[in-house]
C-alpha atoms as a PDB file:
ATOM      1  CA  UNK A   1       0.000   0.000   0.000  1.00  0.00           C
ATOM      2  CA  UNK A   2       1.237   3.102  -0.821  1.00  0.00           C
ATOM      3  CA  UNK A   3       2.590   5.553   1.850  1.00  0.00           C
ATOM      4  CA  UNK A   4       0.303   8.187   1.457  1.00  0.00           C
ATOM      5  CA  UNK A   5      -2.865   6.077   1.375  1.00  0.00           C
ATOM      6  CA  UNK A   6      -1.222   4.888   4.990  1.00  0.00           C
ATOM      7  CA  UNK A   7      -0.605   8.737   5.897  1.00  0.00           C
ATOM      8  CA  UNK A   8      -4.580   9.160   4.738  1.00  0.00           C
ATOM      9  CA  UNK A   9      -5.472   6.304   7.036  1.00  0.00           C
ATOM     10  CA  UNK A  10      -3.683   7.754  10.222  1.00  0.00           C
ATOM     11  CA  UNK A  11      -5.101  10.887  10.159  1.00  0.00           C
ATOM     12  CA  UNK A  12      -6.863  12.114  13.458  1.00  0.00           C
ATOM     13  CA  UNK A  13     -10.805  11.901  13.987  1.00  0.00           C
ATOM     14  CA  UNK A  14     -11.005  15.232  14.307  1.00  0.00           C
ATOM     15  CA  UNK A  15      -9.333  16.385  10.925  1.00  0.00           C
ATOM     16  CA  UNK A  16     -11.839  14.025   9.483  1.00  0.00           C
ATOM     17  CA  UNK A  17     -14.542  15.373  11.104  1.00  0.00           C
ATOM     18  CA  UNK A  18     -13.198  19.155  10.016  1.00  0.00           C
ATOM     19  CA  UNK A  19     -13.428  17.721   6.626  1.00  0.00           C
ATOM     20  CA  UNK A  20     -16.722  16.060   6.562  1.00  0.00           C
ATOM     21  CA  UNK A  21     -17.992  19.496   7.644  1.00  0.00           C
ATOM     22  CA  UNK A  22     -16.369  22.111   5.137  1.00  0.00           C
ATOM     23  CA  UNK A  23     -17.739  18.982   2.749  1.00  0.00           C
ATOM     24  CA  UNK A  24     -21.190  20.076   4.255  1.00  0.00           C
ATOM     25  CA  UNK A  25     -21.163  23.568   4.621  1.00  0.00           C
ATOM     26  CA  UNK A  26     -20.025  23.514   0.502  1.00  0.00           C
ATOM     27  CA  UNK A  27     -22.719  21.501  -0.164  1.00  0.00           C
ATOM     28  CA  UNK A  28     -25.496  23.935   1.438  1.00  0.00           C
ATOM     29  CA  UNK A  29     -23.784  26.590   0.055  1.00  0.00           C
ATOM     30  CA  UNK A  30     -24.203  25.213  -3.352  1.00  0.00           C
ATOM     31  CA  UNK A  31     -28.077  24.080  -2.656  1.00  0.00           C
ATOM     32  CA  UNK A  32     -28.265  27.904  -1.742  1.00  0.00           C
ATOM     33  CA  UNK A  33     -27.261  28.917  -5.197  1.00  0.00           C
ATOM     34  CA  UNK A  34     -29.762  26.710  -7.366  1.00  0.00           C
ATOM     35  CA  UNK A  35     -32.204  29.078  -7.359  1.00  0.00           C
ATOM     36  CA  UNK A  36     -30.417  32.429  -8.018  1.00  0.00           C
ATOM     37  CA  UNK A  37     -31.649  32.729 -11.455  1.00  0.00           C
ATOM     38  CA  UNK A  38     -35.079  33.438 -13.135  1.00  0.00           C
ATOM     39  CA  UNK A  39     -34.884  30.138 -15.098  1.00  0.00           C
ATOM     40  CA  UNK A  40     -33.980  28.075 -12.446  1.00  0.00           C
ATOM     41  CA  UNK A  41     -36.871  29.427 -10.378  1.00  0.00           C
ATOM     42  CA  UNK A  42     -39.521  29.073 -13.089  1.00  0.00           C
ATOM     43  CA  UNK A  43     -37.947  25.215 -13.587  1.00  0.00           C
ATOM     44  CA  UNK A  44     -38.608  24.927  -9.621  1.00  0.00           C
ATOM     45  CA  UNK A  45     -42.003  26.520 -10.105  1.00  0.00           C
ATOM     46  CA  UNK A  46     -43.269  23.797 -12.484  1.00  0.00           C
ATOM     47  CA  UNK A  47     -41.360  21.006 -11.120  1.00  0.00           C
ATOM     48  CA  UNK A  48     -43.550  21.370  -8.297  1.00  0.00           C
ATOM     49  CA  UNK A  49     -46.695  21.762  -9.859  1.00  0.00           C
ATOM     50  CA  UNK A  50     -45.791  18.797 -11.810  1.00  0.00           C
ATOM     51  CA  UNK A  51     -45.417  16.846  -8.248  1.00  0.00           C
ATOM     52  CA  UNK A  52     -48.638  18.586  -7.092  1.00  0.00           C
ATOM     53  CA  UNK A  53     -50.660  17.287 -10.682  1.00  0.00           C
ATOM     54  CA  UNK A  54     -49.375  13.647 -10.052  1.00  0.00           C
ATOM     55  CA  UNK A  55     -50.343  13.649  -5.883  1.00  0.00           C
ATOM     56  CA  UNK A  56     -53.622  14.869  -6.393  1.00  0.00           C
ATOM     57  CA  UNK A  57     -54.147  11.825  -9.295  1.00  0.00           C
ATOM     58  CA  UNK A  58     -52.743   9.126  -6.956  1.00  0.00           C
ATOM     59  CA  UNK A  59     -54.825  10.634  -3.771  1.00  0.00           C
ATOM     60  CA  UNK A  60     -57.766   8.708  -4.246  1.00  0.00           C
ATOM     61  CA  UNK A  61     -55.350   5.342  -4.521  1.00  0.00           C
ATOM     62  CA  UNK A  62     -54.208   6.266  -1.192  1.00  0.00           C
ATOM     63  CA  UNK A  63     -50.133   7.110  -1.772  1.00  0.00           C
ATOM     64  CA  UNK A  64     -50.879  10.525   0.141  1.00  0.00           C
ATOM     65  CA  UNK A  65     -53.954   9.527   2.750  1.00  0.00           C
ATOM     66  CA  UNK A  66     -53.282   9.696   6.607  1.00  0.00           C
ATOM     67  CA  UNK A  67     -55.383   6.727   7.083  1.00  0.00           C
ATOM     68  CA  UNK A  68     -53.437   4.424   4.654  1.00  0.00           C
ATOM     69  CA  UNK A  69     -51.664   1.092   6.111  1.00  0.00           C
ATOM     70  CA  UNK A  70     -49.447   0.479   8.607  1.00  0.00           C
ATOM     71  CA  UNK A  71     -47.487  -1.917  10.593  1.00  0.00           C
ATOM     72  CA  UNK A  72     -48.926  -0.651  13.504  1.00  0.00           C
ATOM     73  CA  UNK A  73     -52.413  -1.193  12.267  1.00  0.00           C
ATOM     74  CA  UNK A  74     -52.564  -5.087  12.673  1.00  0.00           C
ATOM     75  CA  UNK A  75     -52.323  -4.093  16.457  1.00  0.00           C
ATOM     76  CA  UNK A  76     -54.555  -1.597  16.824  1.00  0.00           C
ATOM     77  CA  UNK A  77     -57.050  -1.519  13.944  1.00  0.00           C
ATOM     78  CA  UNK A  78     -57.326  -5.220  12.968  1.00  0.00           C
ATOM     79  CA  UNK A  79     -59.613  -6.511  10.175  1.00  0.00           C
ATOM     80  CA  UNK A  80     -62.970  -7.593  10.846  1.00  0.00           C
ATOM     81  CA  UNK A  81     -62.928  -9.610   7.287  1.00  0.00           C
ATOM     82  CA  UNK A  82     -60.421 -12.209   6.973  1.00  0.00           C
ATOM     83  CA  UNK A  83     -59.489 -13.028   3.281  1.00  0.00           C
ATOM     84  CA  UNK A  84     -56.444 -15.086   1.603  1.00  0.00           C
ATOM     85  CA  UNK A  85     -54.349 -11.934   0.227  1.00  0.00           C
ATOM     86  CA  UNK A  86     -54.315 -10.540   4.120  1.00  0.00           C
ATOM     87  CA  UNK A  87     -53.140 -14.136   5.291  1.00  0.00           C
ATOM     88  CA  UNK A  88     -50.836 -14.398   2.771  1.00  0.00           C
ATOM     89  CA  UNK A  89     -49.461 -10.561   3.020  1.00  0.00           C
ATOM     90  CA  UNK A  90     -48.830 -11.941   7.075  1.00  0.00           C
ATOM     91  CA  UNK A  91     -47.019 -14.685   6.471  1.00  0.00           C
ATOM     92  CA  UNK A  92     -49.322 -17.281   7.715  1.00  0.00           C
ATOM     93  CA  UNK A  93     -48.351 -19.793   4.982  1.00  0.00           C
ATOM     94  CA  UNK A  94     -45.002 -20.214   6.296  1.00  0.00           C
ATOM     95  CA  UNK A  95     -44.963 -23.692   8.096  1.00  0.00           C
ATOM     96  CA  UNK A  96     -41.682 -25.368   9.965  1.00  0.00           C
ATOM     97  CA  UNK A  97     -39.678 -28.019   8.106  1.00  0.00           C
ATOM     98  CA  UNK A  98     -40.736 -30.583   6.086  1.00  0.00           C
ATOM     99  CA  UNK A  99     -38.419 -32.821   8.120  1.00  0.00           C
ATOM    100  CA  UNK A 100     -40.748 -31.659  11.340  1.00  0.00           C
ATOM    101  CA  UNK A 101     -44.300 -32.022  10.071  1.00  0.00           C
ATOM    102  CA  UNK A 102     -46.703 -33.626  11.921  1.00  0.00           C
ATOM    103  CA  UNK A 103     -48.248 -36.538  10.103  1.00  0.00           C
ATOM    104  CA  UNK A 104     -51.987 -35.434  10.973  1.00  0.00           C
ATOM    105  CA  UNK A 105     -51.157 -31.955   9.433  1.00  0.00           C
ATOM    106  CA  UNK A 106     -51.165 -33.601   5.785  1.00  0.00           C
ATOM    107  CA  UNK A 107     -54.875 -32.252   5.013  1.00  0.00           C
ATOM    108  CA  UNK A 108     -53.555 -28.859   5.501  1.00  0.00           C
ATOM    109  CA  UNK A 109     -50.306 -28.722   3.840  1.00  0.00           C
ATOM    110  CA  UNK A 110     -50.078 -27.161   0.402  1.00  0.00           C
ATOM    111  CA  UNK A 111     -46.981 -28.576  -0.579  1.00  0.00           C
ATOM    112  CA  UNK A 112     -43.137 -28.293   0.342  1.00  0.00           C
ATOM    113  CA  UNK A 113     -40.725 -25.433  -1.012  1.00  0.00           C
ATOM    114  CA  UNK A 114     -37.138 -24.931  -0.145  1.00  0.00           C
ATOM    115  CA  UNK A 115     -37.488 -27.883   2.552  1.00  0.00           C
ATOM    116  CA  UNK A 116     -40.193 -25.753   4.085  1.00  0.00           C
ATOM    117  CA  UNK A 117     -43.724 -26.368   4.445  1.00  0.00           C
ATOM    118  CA  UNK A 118     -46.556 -24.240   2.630  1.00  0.00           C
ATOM    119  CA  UNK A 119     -49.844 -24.209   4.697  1.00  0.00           C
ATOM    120  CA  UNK A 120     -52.979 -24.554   2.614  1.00  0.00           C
ATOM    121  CA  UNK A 121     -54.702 -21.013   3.283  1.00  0.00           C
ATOM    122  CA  UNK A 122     -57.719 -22.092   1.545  1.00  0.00           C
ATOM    123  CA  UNK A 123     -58.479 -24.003   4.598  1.00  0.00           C
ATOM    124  CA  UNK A 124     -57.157 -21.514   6.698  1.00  0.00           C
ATOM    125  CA  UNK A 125     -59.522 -19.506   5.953  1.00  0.00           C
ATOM    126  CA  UNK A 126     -62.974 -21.055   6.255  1.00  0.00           C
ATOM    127  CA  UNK A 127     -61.740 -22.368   9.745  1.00  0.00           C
ATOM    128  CA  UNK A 128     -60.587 -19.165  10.798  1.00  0.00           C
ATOM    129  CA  UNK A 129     -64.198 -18.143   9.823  1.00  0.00           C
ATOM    130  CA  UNK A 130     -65.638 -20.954  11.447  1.00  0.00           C
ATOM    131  CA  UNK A 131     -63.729 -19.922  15.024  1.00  0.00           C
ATOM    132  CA  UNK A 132     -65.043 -16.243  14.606  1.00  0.00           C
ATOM    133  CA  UNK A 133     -68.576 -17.559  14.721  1.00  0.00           C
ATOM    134  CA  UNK A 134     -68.169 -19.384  17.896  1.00  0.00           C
ATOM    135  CA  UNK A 135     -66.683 -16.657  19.412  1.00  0.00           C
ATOM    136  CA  UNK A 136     -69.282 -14.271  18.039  1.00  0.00           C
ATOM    137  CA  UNK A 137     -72.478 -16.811  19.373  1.00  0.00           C
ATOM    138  CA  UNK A 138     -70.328 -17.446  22.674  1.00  0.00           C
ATOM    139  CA  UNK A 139     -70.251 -13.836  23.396  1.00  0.00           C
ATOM    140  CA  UNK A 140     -73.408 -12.763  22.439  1.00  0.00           C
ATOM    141  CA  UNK A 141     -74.492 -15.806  24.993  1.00  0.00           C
ATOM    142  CA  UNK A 142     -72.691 -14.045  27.832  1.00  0.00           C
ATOM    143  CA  UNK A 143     -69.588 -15.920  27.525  1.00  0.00           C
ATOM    144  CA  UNK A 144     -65.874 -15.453  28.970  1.00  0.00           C
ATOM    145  CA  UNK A 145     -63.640 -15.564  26.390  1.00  0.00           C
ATOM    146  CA  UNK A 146     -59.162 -15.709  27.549  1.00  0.00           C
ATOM    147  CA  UNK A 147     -56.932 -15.249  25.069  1.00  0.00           C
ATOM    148  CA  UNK A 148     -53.705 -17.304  25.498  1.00  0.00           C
ATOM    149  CA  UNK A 149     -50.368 -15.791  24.568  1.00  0.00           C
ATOM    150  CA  UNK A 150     -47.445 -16.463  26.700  1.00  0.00           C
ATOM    151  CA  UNK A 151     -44.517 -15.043  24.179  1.00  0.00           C
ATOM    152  CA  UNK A 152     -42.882 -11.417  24.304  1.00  0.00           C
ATOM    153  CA  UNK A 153     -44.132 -10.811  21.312  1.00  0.00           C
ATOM    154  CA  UNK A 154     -47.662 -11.502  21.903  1.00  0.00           C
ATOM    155  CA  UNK A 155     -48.170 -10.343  25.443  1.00  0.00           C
ATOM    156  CA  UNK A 156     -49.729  -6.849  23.846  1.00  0.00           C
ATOM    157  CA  UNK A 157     -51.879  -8.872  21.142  1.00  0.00           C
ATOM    158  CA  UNK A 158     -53.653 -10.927  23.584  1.00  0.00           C
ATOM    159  CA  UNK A 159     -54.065  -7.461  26.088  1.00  0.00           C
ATOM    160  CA  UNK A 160     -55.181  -5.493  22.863  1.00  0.00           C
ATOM    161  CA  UNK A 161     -57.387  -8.577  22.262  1.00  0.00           C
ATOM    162  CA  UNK A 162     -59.116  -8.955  25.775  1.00  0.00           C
ATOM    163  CA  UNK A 163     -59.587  -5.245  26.055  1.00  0.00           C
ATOM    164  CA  UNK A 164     -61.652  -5.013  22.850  1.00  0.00           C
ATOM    165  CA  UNK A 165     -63.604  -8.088  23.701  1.00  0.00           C
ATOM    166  CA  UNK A 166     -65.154  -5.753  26.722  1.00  0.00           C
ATOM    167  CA  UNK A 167     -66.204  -6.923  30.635  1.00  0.00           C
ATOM    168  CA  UNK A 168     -66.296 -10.883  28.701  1.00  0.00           C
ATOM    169  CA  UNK A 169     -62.271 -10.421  27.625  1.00  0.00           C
ATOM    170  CA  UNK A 170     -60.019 -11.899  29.746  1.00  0.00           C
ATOM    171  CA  UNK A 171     -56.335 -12.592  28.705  1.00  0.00           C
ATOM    172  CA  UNK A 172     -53.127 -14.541  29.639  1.00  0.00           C
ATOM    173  CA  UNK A 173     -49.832 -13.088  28.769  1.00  0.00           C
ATOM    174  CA  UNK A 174     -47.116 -14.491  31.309  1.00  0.00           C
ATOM    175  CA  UNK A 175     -47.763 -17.895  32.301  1.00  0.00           C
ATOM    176  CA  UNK A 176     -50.358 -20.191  32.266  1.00  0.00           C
ATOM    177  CA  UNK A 177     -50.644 -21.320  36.517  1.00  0.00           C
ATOM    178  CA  UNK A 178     -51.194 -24.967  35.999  1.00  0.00           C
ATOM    179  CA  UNK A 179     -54.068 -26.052  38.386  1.00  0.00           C
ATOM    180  CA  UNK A 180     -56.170 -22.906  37.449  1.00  0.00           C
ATOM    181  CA  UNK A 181     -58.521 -24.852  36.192  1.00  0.00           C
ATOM    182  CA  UNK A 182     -58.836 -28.410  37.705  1.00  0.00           C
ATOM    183  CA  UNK A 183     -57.443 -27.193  41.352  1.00  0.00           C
ATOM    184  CA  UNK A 184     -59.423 -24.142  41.460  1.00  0.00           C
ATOM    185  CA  UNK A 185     -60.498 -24.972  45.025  1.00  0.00           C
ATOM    186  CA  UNK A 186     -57.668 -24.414  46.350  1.00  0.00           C
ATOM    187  CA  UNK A 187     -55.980 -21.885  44.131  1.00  0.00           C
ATOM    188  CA  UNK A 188     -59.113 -18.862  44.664  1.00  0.00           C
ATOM    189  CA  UNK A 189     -60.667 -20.252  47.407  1.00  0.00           C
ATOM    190  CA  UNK A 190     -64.059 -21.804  47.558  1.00  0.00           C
ATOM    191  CA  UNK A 191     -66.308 -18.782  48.216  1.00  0.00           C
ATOM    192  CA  UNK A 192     -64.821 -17.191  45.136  1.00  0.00           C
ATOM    193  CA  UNK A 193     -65.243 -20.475  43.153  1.00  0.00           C
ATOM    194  CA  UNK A 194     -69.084 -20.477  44.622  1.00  0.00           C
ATOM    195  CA  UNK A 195     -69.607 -16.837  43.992  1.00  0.00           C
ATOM    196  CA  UNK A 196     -67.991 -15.876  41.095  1.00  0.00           C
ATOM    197  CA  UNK A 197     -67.338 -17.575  37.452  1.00  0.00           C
ATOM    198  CA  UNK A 198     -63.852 -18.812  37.310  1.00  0.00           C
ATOM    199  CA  UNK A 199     -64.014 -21.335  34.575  1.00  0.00           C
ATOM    200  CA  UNK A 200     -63.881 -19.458  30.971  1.00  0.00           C
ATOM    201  CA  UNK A 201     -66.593 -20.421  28.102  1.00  0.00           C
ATOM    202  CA  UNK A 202     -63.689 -20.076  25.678  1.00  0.00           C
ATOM    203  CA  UNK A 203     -59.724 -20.390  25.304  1.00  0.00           C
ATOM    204  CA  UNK A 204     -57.316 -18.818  22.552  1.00  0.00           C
ATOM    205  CA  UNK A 205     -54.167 -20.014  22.269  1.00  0.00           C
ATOM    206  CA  UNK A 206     -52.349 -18.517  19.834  1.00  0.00           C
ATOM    207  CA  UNK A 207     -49.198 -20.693  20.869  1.00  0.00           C
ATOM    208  CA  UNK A 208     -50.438 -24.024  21.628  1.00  0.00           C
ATOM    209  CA  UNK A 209     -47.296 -25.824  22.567  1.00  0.00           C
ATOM    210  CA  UNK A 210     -46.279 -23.676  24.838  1.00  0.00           C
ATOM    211  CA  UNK A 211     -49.458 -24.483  26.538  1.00  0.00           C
ATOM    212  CA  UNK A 212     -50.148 -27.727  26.569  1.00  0.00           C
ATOM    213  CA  UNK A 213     -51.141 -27.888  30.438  1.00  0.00           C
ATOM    214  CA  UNK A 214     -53.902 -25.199  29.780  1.00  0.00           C
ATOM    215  CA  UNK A 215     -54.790 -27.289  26.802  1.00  0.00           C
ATOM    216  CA  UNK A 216     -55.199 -30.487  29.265  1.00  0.00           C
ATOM    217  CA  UNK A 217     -56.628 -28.372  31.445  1.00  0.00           C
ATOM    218  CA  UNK A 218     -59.263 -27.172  29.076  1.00  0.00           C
ATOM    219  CA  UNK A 219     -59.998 -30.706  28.078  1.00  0.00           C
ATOM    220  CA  UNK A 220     -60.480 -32.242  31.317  1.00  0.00           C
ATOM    221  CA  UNK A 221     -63.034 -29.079  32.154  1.00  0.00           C
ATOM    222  CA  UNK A 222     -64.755 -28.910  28.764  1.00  0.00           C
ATOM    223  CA  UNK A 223     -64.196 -26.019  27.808  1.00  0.00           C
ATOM    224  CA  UNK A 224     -63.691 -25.651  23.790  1.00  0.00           C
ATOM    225  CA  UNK A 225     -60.751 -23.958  22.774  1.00  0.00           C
ATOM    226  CA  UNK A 226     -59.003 -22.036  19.770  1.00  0.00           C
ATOM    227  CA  UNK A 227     -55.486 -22.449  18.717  1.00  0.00           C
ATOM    228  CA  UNK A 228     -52.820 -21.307  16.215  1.00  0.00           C
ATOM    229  CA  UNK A 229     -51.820 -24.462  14.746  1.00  0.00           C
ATOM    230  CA  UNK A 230     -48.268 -24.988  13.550  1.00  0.00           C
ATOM    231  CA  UNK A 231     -47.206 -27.915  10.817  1.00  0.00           C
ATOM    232  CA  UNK A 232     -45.040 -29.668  13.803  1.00  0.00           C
ATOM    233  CA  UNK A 233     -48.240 -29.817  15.819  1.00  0.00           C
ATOM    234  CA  UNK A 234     -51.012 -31.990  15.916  1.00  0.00           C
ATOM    235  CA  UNK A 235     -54.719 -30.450  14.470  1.00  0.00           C
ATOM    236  CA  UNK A 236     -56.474 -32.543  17.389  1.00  0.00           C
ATOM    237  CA  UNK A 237     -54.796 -31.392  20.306  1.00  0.00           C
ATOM    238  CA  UNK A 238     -57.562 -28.131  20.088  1.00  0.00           C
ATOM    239  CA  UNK A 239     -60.891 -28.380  19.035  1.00  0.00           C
ATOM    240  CA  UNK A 240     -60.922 -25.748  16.599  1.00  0.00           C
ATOM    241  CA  UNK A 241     -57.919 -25.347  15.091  1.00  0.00           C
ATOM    242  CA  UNK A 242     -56.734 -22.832  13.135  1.00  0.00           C
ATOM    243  CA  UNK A 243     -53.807 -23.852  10.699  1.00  0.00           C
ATOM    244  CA  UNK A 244     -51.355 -20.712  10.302  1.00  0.00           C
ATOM    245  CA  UNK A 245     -47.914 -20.041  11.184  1.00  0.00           C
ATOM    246  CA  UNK A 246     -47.575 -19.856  14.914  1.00  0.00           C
ATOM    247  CA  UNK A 247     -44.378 -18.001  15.276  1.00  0.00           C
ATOM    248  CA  UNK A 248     -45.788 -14.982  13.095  1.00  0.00           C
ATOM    249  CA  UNK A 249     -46.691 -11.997  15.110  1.00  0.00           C
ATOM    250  CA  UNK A 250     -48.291 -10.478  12.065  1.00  0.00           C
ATOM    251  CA  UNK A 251     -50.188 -13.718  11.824  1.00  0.00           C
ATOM    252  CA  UNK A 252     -50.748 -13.719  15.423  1.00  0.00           C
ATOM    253  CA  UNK A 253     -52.283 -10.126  15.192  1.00  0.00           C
ATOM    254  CA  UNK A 254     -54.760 -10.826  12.102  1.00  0.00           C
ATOM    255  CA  UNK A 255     -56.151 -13.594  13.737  1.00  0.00           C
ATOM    256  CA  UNK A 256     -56.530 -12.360  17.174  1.00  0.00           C
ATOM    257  CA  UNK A 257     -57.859  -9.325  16.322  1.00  0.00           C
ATOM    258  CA  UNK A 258     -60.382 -10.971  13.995  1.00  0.00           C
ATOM    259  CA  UNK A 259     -61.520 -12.973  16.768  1.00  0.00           C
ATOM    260  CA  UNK A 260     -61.679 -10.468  19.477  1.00  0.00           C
ATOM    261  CA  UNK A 261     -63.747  -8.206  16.689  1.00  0.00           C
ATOM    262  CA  UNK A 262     -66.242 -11.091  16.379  1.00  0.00           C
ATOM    263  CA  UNK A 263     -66.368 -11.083  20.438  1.00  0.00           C
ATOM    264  CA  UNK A 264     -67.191  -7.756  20.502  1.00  0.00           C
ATOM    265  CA  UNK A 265     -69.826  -7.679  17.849  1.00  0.00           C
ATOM    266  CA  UNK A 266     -71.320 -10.480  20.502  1.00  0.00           C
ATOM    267  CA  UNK A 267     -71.004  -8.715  22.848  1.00  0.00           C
ATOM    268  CA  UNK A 268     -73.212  -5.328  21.419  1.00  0.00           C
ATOM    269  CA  UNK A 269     -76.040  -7.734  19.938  1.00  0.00           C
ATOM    270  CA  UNK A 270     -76.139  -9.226  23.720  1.00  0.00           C
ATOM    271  CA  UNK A 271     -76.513  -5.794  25.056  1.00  0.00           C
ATOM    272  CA  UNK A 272     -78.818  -4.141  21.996  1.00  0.00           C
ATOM    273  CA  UNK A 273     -81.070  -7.380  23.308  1.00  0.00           C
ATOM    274  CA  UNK A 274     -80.841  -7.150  26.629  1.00  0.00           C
ATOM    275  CA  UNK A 275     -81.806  -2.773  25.914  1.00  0.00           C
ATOM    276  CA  UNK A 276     -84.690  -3.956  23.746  1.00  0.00           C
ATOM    277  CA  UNK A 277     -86.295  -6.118  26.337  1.00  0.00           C
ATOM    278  CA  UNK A 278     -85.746  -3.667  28.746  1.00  0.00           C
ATOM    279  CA  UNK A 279     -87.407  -1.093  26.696  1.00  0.00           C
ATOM    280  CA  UNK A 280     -90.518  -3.588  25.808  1.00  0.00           C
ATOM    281  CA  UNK A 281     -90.507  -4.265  29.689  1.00  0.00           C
ATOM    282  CA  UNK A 282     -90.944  -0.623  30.299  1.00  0.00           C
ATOM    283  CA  UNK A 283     -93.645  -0.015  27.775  1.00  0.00           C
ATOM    284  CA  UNK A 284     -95.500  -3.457  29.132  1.00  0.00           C
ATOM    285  CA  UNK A 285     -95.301  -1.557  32.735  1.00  0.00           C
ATOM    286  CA  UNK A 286     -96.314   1.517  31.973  1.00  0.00           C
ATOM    287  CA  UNK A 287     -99.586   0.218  29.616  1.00  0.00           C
ATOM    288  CA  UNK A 288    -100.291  -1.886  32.597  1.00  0.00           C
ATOM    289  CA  UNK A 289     -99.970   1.187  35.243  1.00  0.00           C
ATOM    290  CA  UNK A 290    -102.699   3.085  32.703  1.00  0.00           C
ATOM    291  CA  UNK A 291    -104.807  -0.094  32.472  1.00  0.00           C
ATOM    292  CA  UNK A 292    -105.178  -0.531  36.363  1.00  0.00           C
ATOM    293  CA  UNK A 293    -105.730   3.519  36.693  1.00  0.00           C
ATOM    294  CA  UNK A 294    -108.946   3.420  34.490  1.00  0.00           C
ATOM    295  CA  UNK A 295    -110.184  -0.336  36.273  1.00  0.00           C
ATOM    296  CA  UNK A 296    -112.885   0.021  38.103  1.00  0.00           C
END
């Protein structure tokens, strides 16, 4: 290597730093001077109106709209319509290796690419469907619904989840206590057991393996659950499963907030009801109050 490229190498942090500034300051001094002529200006002048002409054509496609997309959105404002381009634009097709696929995830599986496994979304979908309207009829019944997320990552979906559900949302997001639900005696005590409903209508797990003894736990009690399944787990070990990729927190998201947006549609037809018959209830009262006023 040549001495002077050594010499250039050597040189102090700060004489590099005095460089990279005159560098600058030239720079701004030269953006400064782009515009000191009449035909420059006029060239700026329609440049821009050019830029204006082609935002206000694309406005309407949404390139320049406040409310377009984000990757916050999956979060916070979830779909309420699942559909194959949405599963597909979250990665849900994305199974493990074709080396760990269960054997009973066959029906699901699409094929095999790069050694990895393709889920099927075309029977993603209809079951993810399928779970929605449970969740929808169980809410609208008066239901508890717990969403089951024990991961970092999906600690705020099953929160964001629970909390648009409404009073019926209920979420876990550390650890699943074994014993909450077969040694509930004993773990909240048995005037809170006798008082109180401890036992859920409904369990989301949106990582199943994790959770196998709320899964056991779930069986032994009857209660129906709803899981994210994986193709390294087995379809049975939930009663509605839902086959996606499990480790996708996009994924996670779409689904969960699908579901908890089916909850809470439950949950306003169960109160618009519950309004209407108290209205009629009123109105029966009240015609009965005139009826008994005029009876003679």
């Amino acid at each position: 290597m040549p001495f002077g490229v050594l010499r250039s190498c050597a040189r102090p942090a700060t004489s590099l730093r005095r460089a990279l500034a005159r560098t600058v300051a030239s720079n701004a001094a030269e953006d400064y001077k782009v515009l000191d002529q009449p035909q420059k200006w006029t060239q700026f002048q329609l440049k821009r109106a050019e830029f204006k002409m082609l935002s206000d054509a694309f406005e309407s496609y949404g390139s320049v709209q406040e409310d377009t997309w984000k990757p916050s959105h999956g979060l916070h404002k979830p779909a309420s319509h699942a559909t194959v381009s949405a599963l597909l634009a979250a990665g849900a097709h994305f199974g493990q290796s074709r080396s760990l696929m269960n054997p009973n995830f066959i029906p699901y599986a699409y094929g095999v690419r790069a050694g990895i496994t393709i889920i099927d979304l075309d029977h993603t979908l209809p079951m993810l469907r399928r779970a929605a309207k449970l969740v929808r009829a169980i809410a609208q019944a008066g239901g508890q619904i717990v969403f089951v997320g024990t991961r970092p990552d999906l600690r705020p979906v099953v929160q964001k989840a629970a909390e648009r559900v409404g009073p019926q949302g209920y979420y876990v997001g550390e650890r699943w206590l074994p014993g909450t639900l077969t040694n509930k005696l004993q773990l909240f005590g048995a005037e809170v057991v006798k008082d109180e409903r401890v036992t859920p209508d409904l369990v989301v797990l949106l990582n199943p393996l994790a959770n196998m003894n709320a899964i056991r736990e779930c069986a032994i009690e009857h209660v129906p659950t709803i899981g994210i399944i994986d193709s390294n787990v087995d379809p049975r070990i939930v009663m509605y499963p839902i086959p996606a990729n499990d480790e996708s927190t996009r994924t996670a998201e779409l689904i969960a907030g699908l579901l908890s947006i089916a909850g809470r549609e439950g949950a306003e037809l169960r109160r618009s009801k519950q309004e209407t018959r108290a209205k009629r209830f009123n109105n029966n009262e009240s015609d009965n109050q005139q009826y008994n006023k005029f009876d003679y």
